[in-house]
Protein backbone atom coordinates (compact mmCIF):
# COMPACT_ATOMS: atom_id res chain seq x y z
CA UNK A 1 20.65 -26.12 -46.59
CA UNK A 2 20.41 -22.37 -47.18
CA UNK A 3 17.74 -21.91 -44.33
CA UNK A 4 20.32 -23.83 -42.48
CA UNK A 5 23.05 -21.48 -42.85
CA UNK A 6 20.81 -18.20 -42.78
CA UNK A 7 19.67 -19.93 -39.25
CA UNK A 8 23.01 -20.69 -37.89
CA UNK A 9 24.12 -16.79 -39.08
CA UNK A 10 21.34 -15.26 -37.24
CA UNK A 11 21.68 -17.48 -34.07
CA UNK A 12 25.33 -16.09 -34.41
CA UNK A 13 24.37 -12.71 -34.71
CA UNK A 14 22.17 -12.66 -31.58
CA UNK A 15 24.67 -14.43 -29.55
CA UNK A 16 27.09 -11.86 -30.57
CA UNK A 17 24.81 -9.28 -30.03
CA UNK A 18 24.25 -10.44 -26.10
CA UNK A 19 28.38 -10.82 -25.49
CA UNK A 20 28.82 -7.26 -26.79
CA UNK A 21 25.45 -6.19 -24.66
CA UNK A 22 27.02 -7.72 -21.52
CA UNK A 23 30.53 -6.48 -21.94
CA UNK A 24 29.44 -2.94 -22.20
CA UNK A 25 27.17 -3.43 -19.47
CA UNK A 26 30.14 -4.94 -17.06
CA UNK A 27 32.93 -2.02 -17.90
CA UNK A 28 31.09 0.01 -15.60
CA UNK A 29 30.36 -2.95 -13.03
CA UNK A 30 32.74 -4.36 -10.50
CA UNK A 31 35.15 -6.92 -11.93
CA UNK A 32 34.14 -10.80 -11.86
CA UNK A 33 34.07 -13.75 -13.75
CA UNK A 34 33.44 -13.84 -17.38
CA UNK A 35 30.12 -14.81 -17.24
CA UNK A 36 28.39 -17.55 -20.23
CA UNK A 37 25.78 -16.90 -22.56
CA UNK A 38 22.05 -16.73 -20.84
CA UNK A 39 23.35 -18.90 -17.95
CA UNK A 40 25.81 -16.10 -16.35
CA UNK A 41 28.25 -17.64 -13.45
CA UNK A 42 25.96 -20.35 -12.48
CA UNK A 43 28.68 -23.31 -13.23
CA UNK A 44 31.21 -21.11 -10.74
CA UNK A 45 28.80 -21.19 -8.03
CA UNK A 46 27.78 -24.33 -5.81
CA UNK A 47 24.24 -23.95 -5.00
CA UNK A 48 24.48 -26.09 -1.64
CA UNK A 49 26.98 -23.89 -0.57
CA UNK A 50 26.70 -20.84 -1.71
CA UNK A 51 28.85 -18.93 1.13
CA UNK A 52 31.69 -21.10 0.00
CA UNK A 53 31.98 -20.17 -3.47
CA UNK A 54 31.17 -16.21 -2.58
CA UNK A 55 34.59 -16.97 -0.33
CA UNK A 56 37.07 -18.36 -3.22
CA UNK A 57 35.43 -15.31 -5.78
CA UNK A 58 36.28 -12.50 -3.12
CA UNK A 59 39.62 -13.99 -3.02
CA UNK A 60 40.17 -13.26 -6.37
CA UNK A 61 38.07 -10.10 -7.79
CA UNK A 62 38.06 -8.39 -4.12
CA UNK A 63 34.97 -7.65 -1.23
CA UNK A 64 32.69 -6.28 -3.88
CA UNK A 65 31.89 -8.07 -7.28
CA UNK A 66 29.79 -8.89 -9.91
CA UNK A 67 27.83 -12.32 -10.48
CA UNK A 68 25.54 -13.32 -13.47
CA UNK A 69 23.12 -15.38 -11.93
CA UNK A 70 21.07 -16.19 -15.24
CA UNK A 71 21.86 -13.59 -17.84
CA UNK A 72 21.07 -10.79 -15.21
CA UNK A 73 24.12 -8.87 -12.78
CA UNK A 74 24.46 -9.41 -9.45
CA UNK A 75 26.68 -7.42 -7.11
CA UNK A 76 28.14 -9.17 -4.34
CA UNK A 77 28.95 -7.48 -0.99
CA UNK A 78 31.77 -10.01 0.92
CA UNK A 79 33.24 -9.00 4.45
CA UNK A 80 32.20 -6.51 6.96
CA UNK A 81 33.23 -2.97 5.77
CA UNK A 82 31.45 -3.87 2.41
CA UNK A 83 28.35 -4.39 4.14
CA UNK A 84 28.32 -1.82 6.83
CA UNK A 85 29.25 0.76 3.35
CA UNK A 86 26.42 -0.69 1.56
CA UNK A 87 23.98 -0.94 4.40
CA UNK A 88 24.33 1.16 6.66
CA UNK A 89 26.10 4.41 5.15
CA UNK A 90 23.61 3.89 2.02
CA UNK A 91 20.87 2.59 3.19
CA UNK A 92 18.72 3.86 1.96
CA UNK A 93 20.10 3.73 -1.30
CA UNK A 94 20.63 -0.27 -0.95
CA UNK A 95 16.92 -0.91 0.72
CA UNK A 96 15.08 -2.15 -2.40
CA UNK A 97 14.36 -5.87 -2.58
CA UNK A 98 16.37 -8.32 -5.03
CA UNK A 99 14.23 -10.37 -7.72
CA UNK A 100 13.44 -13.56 -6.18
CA UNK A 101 11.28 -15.03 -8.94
CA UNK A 102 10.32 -18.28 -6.74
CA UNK A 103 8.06 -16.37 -4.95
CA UNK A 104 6.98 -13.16 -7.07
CA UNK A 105 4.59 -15.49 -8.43
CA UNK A 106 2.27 -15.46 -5.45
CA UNK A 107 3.49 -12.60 -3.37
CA UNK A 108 3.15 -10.35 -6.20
CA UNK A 109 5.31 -7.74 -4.71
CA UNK A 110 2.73 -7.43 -1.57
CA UNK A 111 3.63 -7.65 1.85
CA UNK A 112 6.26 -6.64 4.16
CA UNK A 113 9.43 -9.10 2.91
CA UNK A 114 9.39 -9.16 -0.42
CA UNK A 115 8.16 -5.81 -1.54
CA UNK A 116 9.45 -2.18 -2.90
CA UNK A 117 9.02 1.11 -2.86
CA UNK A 118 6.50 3.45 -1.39
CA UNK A 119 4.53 -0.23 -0.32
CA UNK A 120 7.37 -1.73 1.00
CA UNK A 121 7.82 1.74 3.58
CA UNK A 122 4.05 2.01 4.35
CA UNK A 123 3.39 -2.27 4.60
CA UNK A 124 6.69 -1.83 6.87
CA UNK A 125 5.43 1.22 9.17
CA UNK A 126 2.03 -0.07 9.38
CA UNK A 127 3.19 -3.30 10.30
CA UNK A 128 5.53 -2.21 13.72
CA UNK A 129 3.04 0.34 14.97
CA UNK A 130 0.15 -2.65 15.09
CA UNK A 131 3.36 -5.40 16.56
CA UNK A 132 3.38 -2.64 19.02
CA UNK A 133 -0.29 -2.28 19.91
CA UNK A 134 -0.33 -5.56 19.95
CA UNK A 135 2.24 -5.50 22.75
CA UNK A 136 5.46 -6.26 20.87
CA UNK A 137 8.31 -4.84 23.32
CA UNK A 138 6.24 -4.86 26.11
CA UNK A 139 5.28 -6.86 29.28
CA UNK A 140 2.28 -8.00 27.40
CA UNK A 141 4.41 -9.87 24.75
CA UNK A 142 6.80 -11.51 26.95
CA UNK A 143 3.63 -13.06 29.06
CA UNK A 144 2.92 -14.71 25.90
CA UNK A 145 5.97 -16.53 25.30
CA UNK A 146 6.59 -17.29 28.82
CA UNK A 147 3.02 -19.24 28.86
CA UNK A 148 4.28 -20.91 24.70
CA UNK A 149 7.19 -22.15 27.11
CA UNK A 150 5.56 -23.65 29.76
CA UNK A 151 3.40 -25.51 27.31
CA UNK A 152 6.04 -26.44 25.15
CA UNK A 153 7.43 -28.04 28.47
CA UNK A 154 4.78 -29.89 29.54
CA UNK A 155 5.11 -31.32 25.61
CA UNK A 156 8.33 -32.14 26.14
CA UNK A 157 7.88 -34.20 29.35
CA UNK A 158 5.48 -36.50 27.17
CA UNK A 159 8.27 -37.81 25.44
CA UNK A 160 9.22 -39.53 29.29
CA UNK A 161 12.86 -39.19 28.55
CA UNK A 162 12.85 -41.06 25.21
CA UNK A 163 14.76 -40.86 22.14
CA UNK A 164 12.71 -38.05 20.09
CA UNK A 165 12.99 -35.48 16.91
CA UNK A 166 12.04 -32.27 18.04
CA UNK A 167 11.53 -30.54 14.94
CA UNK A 168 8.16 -30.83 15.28
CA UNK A 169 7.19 -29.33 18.99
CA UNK A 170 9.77 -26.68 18.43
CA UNK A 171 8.21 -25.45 15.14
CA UNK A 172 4.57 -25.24 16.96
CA UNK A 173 6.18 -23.14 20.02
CA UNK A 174 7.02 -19.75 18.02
CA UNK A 175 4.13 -20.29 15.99
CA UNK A 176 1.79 -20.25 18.31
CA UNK A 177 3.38 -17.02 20.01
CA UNK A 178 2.58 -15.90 16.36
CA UNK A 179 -0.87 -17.12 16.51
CA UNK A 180 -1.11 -15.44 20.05
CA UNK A 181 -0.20 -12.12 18.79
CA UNK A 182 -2.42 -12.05 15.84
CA UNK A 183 -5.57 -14.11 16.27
CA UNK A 184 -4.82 -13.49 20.11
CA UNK A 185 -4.97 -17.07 20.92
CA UNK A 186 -3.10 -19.96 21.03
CA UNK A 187 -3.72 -23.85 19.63
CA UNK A 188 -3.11 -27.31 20.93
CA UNK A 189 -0.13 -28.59 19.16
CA UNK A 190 -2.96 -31.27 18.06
CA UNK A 191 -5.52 -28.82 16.80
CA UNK A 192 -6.44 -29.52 12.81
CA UNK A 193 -6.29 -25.96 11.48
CA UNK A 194 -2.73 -25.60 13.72
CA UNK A 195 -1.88 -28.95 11.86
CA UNK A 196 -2.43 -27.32 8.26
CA UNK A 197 -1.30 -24.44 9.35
CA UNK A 198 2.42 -25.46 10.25
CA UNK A 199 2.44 -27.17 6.85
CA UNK A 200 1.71 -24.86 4.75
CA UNK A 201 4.69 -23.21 6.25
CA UNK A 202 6.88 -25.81 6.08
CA UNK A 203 5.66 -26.05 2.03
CA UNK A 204 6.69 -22.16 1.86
CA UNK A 205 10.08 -22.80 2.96
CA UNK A 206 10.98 -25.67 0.82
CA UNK A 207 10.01 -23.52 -2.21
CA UNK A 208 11.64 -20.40 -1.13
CA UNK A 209 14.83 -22.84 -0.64
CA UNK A 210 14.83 -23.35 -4.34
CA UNK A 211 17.51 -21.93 -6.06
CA UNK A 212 17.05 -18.13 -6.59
CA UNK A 213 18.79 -16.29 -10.17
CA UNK A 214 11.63 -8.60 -11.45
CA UNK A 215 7.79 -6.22 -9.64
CA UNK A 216 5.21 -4.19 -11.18
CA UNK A 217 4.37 -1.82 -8.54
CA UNK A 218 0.73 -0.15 -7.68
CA UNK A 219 1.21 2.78 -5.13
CA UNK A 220 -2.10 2.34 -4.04
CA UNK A 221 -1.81 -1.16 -2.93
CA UNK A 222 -0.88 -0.63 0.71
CA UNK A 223 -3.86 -0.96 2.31
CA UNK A 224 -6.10 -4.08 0.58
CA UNK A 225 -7.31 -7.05 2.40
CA UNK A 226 -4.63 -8.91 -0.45
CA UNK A 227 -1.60 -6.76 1.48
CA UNK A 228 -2.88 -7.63 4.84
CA UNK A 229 -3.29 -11.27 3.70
CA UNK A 230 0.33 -11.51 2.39
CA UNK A 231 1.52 -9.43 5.37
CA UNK A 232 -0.22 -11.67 8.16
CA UNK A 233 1.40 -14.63 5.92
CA UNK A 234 5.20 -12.86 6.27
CA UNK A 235 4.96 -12.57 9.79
CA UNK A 236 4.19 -16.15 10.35
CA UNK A 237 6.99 -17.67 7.71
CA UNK A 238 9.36 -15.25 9.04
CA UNK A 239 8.44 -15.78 12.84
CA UNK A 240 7.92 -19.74 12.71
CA UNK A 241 10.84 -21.26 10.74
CA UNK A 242 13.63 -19.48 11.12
CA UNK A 243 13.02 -19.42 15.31
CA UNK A 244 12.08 -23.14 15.15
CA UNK A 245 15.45 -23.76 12.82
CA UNK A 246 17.68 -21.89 15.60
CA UNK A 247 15.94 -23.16 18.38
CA UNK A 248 16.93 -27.28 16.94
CA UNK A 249 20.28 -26.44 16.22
CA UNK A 250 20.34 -24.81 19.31
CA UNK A 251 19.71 -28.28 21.16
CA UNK A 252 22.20 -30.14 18.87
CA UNK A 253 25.03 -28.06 19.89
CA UNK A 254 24.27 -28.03 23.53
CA UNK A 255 23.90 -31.30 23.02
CA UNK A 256 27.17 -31.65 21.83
CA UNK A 257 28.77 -29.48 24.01
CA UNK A 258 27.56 -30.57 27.55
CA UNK A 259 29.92 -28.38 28.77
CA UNK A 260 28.81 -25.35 28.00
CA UNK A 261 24.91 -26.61 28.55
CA UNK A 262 26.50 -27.44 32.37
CA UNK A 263 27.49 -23.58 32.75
CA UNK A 264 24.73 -22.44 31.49
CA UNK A 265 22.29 -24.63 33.70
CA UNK A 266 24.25 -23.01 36.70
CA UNK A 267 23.83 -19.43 36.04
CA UNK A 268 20.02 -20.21 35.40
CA UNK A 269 20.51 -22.00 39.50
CA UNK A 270 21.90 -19.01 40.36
CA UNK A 271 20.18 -16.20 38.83
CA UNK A 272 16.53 -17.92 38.47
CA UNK A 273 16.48 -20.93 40.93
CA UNK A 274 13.84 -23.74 40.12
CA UNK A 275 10.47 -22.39 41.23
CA UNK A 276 9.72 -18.92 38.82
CA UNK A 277 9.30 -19.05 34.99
CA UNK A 278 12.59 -17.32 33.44
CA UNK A 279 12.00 -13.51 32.01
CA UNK A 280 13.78 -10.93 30.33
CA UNK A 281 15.06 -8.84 32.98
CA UNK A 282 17.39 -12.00 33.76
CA UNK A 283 19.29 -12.13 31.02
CA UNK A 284 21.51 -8.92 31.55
CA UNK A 285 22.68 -10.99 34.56
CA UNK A 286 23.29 -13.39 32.84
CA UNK A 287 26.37 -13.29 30.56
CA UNK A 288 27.30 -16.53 29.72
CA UNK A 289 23.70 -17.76 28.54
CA UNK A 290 23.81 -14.36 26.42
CA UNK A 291 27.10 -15.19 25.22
CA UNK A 292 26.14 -18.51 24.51
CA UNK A 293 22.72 -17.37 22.60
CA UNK A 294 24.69 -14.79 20.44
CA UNK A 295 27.56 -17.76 19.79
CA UNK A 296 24.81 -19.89 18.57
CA UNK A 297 23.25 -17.41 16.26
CA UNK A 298 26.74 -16.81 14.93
CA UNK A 299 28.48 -20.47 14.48
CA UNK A 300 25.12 -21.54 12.44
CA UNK A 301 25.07 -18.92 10.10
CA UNK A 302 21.26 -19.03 9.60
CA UNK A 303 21.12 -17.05 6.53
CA UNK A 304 24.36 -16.84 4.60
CA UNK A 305 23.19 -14.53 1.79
CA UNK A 306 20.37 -13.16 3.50
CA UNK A 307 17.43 -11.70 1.43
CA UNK A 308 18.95 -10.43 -1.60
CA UNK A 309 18.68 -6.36 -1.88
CA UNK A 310 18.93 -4.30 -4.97
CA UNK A 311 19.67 -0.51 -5.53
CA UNK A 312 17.06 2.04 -5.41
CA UNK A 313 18.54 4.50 -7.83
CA UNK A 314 21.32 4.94 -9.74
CA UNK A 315 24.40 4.85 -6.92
CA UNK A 316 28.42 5.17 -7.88
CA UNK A 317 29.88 2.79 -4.73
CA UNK A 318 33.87 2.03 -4.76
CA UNK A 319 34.28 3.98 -7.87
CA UNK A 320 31.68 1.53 -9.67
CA UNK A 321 28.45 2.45 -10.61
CA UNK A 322 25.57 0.15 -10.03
CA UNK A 323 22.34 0.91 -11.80
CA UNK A 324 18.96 1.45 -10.24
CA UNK A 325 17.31 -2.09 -9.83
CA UNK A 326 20.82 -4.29 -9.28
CA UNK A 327 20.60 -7.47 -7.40
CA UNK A 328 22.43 -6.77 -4.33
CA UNK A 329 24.07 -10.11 -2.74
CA UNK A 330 24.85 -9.51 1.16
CA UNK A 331 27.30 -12.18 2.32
CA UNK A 332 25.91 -12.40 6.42
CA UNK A 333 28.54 -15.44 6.24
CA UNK A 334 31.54 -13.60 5.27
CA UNK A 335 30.69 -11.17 8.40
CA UNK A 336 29.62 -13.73 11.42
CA UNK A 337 32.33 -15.86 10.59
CA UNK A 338 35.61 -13.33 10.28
CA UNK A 339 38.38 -14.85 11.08
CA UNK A 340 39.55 -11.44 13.17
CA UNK A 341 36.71 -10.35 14.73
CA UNK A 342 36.04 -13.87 15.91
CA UNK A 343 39.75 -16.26 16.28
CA UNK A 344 39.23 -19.69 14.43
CA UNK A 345 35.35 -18.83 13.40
CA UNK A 346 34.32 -22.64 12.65
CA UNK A 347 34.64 -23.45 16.17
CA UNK A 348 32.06 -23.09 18.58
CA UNK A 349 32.99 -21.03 21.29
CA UNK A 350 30.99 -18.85 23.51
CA UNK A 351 34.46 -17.02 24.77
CA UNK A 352 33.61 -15.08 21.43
CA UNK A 353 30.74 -12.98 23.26
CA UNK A 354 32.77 -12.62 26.69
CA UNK A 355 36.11 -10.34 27.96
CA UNK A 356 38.59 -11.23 29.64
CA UNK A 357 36.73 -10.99 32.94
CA UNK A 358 33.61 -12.91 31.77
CA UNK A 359 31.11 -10.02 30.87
CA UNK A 360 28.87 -10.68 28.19
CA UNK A 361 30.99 -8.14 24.99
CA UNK A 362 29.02 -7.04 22.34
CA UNK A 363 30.16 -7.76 18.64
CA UNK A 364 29.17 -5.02 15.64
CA UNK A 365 29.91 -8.04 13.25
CA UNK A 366 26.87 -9.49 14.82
CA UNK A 367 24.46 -9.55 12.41
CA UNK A 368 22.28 -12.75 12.10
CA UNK A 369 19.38 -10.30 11.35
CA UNK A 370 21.15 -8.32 8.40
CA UNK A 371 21.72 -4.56 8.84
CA UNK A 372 20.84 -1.45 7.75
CA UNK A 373 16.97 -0.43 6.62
CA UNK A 374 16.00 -4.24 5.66
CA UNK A 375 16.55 -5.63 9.28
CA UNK A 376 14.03 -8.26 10.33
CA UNK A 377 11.11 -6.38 11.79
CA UNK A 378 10.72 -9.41 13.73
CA UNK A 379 14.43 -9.49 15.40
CA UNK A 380 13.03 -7.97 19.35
CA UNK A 381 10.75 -10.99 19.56
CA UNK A 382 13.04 -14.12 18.10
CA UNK A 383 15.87 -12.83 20.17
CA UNK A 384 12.87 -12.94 23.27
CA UNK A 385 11.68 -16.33 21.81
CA UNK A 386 15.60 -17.58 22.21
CA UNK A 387 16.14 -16.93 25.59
CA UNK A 388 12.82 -17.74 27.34
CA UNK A 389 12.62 -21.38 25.70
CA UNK A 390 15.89 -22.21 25.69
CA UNK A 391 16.56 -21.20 29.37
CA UNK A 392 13.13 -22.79 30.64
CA UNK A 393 14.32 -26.02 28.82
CA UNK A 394 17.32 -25.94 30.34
CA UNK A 395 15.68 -25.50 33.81
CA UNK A 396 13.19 -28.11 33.92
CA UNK A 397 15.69 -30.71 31.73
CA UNK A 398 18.99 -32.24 31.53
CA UNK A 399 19.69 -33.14 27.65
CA UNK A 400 21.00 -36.83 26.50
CA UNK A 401 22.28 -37.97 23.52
CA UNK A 402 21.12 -41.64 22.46
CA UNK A 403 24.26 -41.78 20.44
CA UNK A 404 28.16 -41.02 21.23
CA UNK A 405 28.73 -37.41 21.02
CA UNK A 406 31.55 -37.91 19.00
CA UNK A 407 29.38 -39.57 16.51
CA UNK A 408 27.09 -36.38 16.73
CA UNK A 409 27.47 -33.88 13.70
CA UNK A 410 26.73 -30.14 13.34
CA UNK A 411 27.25 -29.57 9.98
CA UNK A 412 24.47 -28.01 8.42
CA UNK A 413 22.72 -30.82 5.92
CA UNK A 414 21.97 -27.43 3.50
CA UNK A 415 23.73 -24.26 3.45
CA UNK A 416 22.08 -22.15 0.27
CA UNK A 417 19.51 -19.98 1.43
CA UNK A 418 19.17 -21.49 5.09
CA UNK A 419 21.62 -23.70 6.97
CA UNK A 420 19.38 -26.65 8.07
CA UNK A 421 20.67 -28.82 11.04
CA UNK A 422 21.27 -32.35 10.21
CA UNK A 423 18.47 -34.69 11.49
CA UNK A 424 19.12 -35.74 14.91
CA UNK A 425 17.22 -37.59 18.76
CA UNK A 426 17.47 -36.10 21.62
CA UNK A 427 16.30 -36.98 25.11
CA UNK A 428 14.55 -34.63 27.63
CA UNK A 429 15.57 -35.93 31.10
CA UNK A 430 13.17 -34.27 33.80
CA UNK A 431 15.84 -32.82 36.03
């Protein structure tokens, strides 16, 4: 009975202890919810969609607030003028990466995504001088995912116009540019080690899907086979799925707007014609598809939260100050879908991208690639990926929907840390 009560008063004590930890700790913090003993905010926050709960909290404590995702703070950065503060006109103060525990386990801090510091700057330098020699930007480059688009074609015309998920081919296509680039060759979407390849991936992602809530760091770890390894491994998770993602719910919306796949399908007639592969220098002539390419990129909303970021160093931002090693939430949601930059943002509408006269119109609050020092390295070559496959798709087939398009939805199945189309068929009608 006594070691009961002695129990119960040291439980209280430590519980105490913590509330009067965390409330000193938050003074000094932007304002946000009252968070609970070790599991912080997590009830306030709906894990399948996070953007939506990041929306009602702004609402309330303002475009920059504080989050306790597990008994650690968060600060949360909602709307555009937060972000472009944060990440652009501190960024380097805002480059460090957030704790993503899911994957610290094997990463170990190495690499060019998830790492900090002095590696982080050197893995990241390193990494876009040898894209470049490898041709990245160049001629060289764009040969490579002209010839992935042909042969992703010639794929698609197996199906003979039937009823077919394309998740599959459309995940090998910017994987093999990948493979191209780095083992400077390409596989048969049949090959075995391709096969194992592409699932290991597709393993990668479902774990770093997981819900999300710390790095030792060795300054000499820059250059080890173990860097390279992890590096190599970036490039591919970061160059397959999320291009493979866009490129399927690219094809559901055209699919469901046949509209705007019939304009676009005439300005490739026009510009292109039927008998030369598509290329870069056409798309600055042609505004619509680039409208259209940025529109998709927007609606879907690939990455809501992006990577999360922390704070290099001590930094006082909006009169708050956020200690060195913060968690740094970027809503990419509450940007690509404002409601003034871009009138009645849940609708799909190219006329987002285009003036009044029907040239293409650039958009600062364009970010699908985040902002500021963290942009994805990769962002030259999935924008290149885009265009050439959708656009050589579009020229050698018509797209059909086995089902009523009314019955067709684009709601992404899973909106926490990517917005995954819902499973659909699709029909590749040689044109």
């Amino acid at each position: 009975m006594v070691l009961g009560v002695f129990l119960g008063l040291v439980l209280s004590c430590l519980l105490l202890l913590s509330l009067w930890r965390q409330s000193s700790q938050r003074r000094k913090l932007p304002p946000g919810p009252t968070p609970l003993p070790i599991i912080g905010n997590i009830l306030q926050v709906d894990l399948k969609n996070i953007s939506q709960s990041l929306r009602d909290l702004s609402k309330v404590y303002g475009p920059v607030f504080t989050l306790y995702l597990g008994r650690k703070p968060a600060v949360v950065l909602h709307g555009y003028e937060a972000v472009k503060e944060a990440l652009i006109d501190h960024g380097e103060e805002f480059a460090g990466r957030g704790s993503f525990p899911v994957v610290e386990r094997f990463k170990k801090g190495l690499g060019i995504v998830f790492s900090n510091g002095r590696n982080w700057k050197e893995t990241r330098r390193f990494s876009l001088m040898t894209l470049r020699n490898f041709g990245m930007g160049k001629r060289s480059i764009e040969d490579r995912v002209q010839e992935e688009a042909r042969c992703l074609v010639e794929e698609l015309r197996k199906t003979n116009g039937s009823p077919c998920d394309p998740t599959f081919i459309l995940g090998c296509a910017p994987c093999n540019v990948i493979c191209s680039i780095v083992f400077q060759n390409r596989f048969d979407y049949k090959d075995q080690d391709f096969l194992n390849l592409m699932n290991n991936l597709n393993e990668n992602v479902k774990i770093m899907s997981s819900p999300w809530m710390q790095e030792k760091h060795n300054p000499k770890a820059e250059f080890t086979y173990e860097n390279f390894a992890v590096t190599t491994s970036d490039l591919f998770a970061a160059g397959t799925e999320t291009t493979s993602t866009t490129l399927r719910y690219s094809l559901l919306l055209l699919l469901k707007h046949p509209e705007v796949t019939a304009k676009v399908q005439e300005e490739i007639d026009h510009v292109i014609g039927r008998h030369r592969s598509p290329c870069m220098q056409d798309r600055s002539h042609m505004p619509y598809t680039d409208a259209v390419l940025h529109e998709i990129q927007r609606y879907i909303d690939l990455l809501p939260t992006s990577l999360p970021h922390a704070v290099t160093c001590d930094i006082k931002f909006r009169n708050y100050l956020i200690p060195k090693g913060t968690t740094v939430i970027t809503s990419l949601t509450s940007v690509l879908h404002d409601d003034k930059e871009f009138p009645n943002p849940k609708r799909f509408d190219p006329g987002h991208f285009l003036d009044e006269n029907g040239k293409f119109k650039k958009s600062d609050y364009s970010i699908p690639f985040s902002t500021g020092k963290r942009i994805c390295v990769g962002e030259g070559l999935a924008r290149m990926e885009l265009f050439l496959f959708l656009t050589t798709i579009l020229q050698n087939f018509n797209l059909k929907s086995p089902v009523d398009l009314k019955d067709l939805d684009t709601t992404a199945v899973a909106n926490g840390f990517v917005s995954v189309p819902p499973e659909f068929r699709i029909c590749f009608i040689p044109v």
